[in-house]
N, C-alpha and C. Protein backbone atom coordinates (compact mmCIF):
# COMPACT_ATOMS: atom_id res chain seq x y z
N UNK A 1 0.85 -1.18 0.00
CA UNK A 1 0.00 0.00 0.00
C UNK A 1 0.89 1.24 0.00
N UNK A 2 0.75 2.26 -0.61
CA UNK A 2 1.48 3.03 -0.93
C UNK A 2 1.51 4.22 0.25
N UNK A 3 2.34 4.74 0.66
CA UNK A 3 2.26 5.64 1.88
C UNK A 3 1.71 6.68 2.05
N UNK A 4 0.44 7.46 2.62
CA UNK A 4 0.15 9.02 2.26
C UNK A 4 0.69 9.76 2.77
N UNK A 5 0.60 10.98 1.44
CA UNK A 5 1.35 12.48 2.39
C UNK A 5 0.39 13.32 2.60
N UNK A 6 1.33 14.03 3.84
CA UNK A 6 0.13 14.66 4.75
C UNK A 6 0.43 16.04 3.94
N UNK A 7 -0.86 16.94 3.83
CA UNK A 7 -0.48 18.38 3.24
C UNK A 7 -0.72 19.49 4.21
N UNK A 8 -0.24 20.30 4.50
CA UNK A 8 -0.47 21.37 5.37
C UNK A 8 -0.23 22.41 4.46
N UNK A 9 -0.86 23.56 4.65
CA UNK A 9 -0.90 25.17 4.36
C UNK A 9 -0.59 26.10 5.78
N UNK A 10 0.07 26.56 5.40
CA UNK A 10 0.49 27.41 6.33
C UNK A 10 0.74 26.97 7.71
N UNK A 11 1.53 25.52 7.78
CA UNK A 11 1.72 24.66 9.28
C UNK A 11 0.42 24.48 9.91
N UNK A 12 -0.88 24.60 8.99
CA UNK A 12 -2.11 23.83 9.58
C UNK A 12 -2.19 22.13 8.93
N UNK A 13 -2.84 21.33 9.15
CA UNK A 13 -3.01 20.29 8.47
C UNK A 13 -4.22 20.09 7.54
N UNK A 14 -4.36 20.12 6.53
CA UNK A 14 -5.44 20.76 5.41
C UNK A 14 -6.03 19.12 5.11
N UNK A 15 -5.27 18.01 4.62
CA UNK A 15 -5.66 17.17 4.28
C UNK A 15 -4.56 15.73 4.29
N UNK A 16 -4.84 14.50 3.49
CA UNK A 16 -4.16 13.33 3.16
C UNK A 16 -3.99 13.00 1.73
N UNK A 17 -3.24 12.91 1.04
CA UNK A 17 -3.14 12.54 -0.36
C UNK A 17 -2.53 10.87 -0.20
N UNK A 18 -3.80 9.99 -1.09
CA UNK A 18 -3.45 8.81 -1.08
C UNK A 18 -3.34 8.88 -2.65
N UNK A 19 -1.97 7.80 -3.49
CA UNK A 19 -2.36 7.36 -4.42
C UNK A 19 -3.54 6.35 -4.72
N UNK A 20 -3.67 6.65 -6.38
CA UNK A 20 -5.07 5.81 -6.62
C UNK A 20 -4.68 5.78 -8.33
N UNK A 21 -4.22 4.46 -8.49
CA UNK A 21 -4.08 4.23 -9.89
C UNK A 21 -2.64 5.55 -10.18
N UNK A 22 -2.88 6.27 -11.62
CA UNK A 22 -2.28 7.17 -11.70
C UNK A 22 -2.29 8.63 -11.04
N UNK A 23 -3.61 8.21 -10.42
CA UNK A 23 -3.60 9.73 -9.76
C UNK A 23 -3.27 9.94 -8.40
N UNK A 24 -3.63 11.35 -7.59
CA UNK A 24 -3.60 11.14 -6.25
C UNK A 24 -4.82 11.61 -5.66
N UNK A 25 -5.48 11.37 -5.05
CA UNK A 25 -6.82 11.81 -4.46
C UNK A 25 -6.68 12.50 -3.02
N UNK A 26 -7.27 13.40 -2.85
CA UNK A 26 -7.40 14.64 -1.63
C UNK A 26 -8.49 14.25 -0.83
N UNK A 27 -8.19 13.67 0.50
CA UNK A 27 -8.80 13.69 1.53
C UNK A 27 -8.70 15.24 2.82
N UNK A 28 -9.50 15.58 3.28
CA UNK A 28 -9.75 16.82 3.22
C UNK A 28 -9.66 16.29 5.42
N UNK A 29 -8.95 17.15 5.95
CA UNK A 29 -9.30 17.21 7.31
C UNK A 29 -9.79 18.45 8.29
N UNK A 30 -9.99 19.86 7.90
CA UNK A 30 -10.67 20.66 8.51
C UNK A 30 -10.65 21.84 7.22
N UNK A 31 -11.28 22.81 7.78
CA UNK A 31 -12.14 23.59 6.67
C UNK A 31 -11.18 24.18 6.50
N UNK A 32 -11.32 25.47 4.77
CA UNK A 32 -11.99 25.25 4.18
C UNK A 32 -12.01 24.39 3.11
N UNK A 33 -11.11 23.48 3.53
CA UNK A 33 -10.31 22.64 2.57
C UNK A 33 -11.26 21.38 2.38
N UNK A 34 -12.55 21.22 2.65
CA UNK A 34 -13.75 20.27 2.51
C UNK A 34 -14.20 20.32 1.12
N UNK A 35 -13.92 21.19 0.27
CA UNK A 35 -14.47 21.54 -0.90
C UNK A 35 -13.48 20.74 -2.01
N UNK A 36 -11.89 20.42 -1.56
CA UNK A 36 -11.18 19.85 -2.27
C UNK A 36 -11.29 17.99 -1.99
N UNK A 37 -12.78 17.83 -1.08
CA UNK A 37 -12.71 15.97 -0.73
C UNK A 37 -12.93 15.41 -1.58
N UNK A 38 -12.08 14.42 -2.04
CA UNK A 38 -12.40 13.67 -3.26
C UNK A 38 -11.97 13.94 -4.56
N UNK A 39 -11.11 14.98 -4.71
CA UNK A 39 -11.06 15.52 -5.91
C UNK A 39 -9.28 14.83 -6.27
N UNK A 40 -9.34 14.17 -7.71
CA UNK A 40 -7.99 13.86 -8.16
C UNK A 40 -6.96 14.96 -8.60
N UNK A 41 -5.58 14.66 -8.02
CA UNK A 41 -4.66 15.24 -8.35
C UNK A 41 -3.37 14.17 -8.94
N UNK A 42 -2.77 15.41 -10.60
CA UNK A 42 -1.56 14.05 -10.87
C UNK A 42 -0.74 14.18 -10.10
N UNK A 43 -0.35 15.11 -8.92
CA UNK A 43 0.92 14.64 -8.54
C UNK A 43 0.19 15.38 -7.22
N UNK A 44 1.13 15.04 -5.82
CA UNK A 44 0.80 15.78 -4.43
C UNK A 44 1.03 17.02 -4.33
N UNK A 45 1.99 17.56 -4.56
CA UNK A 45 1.98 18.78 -4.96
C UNK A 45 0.86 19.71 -5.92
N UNK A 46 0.40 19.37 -7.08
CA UNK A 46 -0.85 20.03 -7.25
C UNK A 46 -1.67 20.26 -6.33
N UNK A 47 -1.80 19.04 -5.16
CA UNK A 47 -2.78 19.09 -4.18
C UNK A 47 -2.65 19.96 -3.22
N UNK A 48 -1.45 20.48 -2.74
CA UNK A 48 -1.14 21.36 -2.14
C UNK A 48 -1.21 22.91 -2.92
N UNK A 49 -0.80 23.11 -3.86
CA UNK A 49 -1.17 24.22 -4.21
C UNK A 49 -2.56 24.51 -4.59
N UNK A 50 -3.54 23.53 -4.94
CA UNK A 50 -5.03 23.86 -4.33
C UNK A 50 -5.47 24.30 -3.12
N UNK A 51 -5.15 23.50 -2.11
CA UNK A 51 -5.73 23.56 -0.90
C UNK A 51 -4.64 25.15 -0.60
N UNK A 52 -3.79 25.31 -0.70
CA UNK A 52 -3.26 26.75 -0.23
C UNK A 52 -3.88 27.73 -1.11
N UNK A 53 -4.59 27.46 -2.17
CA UNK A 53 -5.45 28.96 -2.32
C UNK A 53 -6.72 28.90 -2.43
N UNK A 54 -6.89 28.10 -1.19
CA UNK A 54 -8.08 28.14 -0.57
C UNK A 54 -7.91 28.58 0.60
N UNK A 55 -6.83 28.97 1.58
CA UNK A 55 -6.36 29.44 2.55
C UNK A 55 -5.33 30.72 2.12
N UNK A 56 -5.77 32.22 2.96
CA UNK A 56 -5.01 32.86 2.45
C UNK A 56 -3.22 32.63 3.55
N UNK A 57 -2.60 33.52 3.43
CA UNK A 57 -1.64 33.77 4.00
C UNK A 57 -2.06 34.25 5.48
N UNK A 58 -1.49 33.96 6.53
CA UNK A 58 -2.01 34.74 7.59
C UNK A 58 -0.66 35.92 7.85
N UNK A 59 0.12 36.04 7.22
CA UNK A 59 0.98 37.42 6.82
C UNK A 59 0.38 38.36 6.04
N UNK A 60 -0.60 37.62 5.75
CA UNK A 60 -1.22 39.20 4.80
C UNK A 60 -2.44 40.19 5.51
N UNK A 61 -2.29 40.91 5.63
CA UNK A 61 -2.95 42.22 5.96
C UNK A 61 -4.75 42.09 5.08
N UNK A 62 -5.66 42.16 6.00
CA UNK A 62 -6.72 42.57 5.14
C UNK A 62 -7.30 43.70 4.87
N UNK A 63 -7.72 43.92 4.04
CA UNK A 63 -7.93 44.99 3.18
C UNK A 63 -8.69 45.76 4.09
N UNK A 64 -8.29 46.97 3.99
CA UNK A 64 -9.09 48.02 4.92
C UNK A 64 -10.14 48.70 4.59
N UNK A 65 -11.51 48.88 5.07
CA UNK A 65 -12.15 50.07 4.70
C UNK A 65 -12.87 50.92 4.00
């Protein structure tokens, strides 16, 4: 069985990427990253750069006013 990697955004834990055939599939562990459950990725890394722009930066300043 092939090993999953864990993905975090911003040192939170966003989800699990298991392979599946050629792809990798996104298991999703707290919000708002529920919207990416189930969804195939070709490599783990795609999966991570989904789920991080679904989370902004918490260095960034919000817009004022």
């Amino acid at each position: 069985m092939p090993e999953p990697f864990v993905v975090e955004v911003w040192g939170e834990p966003a989800g699990i990427v298991l392979k599946e055939g050629n792809a990798f599939r996104f298991h999703a562990v707290a919000r708002p990253f529920f919207e990416l459950d189930g969804v195939q990725f070709m490599t783990p890394g795609h999966a991570k750069l989904a789920a991080a722009r679904l989370q902004p930066s918490p260095m960034v300043e919000a817009p004022r006013p």
